[in-house]
Protein backbone atom coordinates (compact mmCIF):
# COMPACT_ATOMS: atom_id res chain seq x y z
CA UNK A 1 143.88 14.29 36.27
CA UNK A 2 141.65 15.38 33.16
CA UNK A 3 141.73 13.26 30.24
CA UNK A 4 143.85 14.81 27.59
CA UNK A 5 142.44 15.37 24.05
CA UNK A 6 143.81 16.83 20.66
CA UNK A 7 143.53 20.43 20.55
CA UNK A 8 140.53 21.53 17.70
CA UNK A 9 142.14 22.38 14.21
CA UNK A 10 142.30 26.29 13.65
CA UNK A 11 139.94 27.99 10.88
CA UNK A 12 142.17 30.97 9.27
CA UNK A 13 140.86 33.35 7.08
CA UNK A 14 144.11 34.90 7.27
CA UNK A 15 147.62 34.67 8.42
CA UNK A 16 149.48 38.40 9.39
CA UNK A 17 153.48 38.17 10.49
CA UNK A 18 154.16 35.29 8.64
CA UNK A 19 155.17 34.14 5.53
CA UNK A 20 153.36 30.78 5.10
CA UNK A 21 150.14 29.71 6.71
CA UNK A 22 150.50 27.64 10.49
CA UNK A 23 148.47 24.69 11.81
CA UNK A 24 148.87 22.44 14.39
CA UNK A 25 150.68 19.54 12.16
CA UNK A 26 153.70 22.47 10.91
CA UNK A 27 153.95 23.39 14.80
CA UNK A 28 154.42 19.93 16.07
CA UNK A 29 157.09 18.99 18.29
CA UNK A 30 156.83 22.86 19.84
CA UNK A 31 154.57 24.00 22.75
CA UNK A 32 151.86 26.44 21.48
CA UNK A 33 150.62 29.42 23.60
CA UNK A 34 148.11 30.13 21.92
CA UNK A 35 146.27 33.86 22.69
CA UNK A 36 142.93 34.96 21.45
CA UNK A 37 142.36 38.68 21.57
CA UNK A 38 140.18 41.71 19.65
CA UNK A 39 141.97 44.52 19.38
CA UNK A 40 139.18 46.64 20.30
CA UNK A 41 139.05 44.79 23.92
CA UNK A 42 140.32 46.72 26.62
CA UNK A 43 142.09 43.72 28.51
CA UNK A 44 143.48 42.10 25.33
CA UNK A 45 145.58 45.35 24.74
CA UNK A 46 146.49 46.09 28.28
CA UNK A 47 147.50 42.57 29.22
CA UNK A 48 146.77 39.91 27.05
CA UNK A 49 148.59 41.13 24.01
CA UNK A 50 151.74 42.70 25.75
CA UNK A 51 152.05 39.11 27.94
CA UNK A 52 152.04 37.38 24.65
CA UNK A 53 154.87 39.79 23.52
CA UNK A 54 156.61 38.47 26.53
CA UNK A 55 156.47 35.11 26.29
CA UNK A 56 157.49 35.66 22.63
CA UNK A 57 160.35 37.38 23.51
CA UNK A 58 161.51 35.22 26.59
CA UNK A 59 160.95 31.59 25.32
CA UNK A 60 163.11 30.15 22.50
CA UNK A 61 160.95 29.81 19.36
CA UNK A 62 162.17 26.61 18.25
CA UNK A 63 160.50 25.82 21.64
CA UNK A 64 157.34 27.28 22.28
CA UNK A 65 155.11 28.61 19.48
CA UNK A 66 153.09 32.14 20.80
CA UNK A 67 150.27 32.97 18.51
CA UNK A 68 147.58 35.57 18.34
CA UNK A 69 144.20 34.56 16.99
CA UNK A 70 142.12 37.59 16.24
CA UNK A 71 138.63 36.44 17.32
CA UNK A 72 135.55 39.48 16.63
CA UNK A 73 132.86 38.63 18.01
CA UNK A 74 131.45 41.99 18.24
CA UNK A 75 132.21 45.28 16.23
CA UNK A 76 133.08 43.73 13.05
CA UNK A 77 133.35 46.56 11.14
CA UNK A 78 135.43 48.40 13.44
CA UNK A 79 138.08 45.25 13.34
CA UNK A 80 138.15 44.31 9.74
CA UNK A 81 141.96 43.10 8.23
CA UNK A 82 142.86 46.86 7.42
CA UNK A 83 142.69 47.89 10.93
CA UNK A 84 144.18 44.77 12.32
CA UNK A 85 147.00 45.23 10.39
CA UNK A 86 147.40 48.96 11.28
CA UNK A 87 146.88 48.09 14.92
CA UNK A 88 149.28 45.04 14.88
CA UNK A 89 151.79 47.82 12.85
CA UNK A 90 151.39 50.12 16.05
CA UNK A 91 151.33 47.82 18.97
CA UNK A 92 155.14 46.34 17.22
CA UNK A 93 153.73 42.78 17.71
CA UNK A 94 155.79 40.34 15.94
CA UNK A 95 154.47 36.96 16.77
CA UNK A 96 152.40 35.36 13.54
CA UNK A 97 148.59 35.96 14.11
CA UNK A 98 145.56 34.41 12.57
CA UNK A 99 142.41 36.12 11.78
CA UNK A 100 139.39 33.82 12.74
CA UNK A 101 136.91 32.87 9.91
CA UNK A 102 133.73 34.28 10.80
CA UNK A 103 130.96 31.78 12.12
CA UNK A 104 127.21 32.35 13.63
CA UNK A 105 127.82 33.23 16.49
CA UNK A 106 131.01 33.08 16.65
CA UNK A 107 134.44 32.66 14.79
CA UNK A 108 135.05 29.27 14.17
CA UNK A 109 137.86 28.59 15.66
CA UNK A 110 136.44 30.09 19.11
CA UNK A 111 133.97 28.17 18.90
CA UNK A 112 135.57 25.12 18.47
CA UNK A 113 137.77 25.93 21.53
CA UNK A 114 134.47 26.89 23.42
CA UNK A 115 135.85 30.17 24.02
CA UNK A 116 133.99 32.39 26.54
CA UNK A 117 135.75 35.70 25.17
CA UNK A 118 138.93 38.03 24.95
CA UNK A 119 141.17 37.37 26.10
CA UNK A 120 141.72 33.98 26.32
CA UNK A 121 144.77 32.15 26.51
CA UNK A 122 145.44 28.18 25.36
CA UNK A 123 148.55 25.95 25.69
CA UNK A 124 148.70 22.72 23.04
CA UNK A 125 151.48 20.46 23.97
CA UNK A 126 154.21 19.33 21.41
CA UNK A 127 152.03 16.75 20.64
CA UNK A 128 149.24 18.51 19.74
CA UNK A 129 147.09 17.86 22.65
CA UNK A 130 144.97 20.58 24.65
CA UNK A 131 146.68 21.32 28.28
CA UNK A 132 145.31 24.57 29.20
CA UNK A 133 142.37 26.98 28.36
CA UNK A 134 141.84 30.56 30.51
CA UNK A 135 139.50 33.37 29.96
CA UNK A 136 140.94 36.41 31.11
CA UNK A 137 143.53 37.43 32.18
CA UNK A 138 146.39 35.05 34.00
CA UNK A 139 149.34 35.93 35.86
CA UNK A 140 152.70 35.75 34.34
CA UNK A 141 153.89 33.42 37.01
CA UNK A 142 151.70 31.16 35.99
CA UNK A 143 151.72 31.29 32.39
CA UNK A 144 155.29 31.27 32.84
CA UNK A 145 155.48 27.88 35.59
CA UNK A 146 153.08 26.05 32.78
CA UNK A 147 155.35 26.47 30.06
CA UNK A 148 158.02 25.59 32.00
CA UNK A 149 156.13 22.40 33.05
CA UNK A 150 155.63 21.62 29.45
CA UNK A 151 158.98 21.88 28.58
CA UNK A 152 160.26 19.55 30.66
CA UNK A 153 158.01 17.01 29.95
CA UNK A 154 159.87 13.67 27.91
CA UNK A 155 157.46 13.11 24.76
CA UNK A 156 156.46 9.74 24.90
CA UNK A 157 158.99 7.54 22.09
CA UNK A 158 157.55 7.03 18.40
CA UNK A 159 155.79 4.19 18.17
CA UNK A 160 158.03 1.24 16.24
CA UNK A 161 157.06 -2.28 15.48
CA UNK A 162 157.79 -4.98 17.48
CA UNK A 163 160.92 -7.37 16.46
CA UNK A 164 160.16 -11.04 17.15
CA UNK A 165 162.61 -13.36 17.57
CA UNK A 166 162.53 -17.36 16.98
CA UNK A 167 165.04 -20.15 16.69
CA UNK A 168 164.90 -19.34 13.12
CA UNK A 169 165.74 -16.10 12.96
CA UNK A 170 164.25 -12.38 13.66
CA UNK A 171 161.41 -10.58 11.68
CA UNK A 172 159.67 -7.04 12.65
């Protein structure tokens, strides 16, 4: 089994369908699907985006976290904030997406993912830890058997200190 390790921290420029900014720390506790898409990318709007719709729709949000991350790479002028939000206005997506800060090459928070392109889909755990990273696109059944997975996983108990005890009493 792979060794698990914390998912990167995301670099926003901007947060659309949401009133306060997200990170991983506000999220913890739910699953993140996390979906990285252009809108000018022909599989992002034909299956990426609309599968994230789904799983926003189907899972309970208190539960699982879905998140666009708007990741240009290419285009740039063509996918500036104006048009994302007239896009995201027309496409009726709801779930809260983040506009990647620019980088050379890439966005930074592709790059910290080591993102190969669009779409690409990521699942963090409730504990913030990086389960899952796909380019392309995956099959609902599988997206679907993962989350389900995740949610039944027991998080491991908070860690407490120790209570010792001696004929003298007990301390912590």
């Amino acid at each position: 089994m792979p060794r698990l390790r914390p998912a990167p921290a995301w670099s926003i420029e901007t947060w659309l369908n949401t009133p306060e900014p997200l990170s991983l720390d506000s999220l913890r506790g739910r699953i993140i699907l996390l979906g990285s898409f252009q809108m000018l990318c022909p599989g992002c709007v034909q299956a990426g985006l609309p599968q994230l719709a789904r799983a926003a729709a189907l899972f309970p949000a208190d539960q699982v976290a879905v998140i666009g991350l708007h990741t240009v790479f290419e285009h740039h002028a063509a996918q500036g904030e104006t048009a994302l939000r007239a896009f995201i206005h027309e496409y009726r997506l709801r779930f809260p997406i983040g506009i990647d800060l620019p980088g050379k090459p890439l966005p930074q928070t592709m790059a910290a993912y080591d993102l190969q392109g669009t779409p690409s889909l990521i699942l963090i755990d409730r504990q913030g830890m990086l389960r899952a990273k796909r380019f392309g696109h995956v099959d609902d059944l599988w997206l679907g058997a993962q989350i389900g997975a995740l949610l039944t996983e027991v998080p491991p108990p908070l860690a407490t200190k120790a209570t010792v005890c001696t004929p003298e009493g007990c301390t912590l």
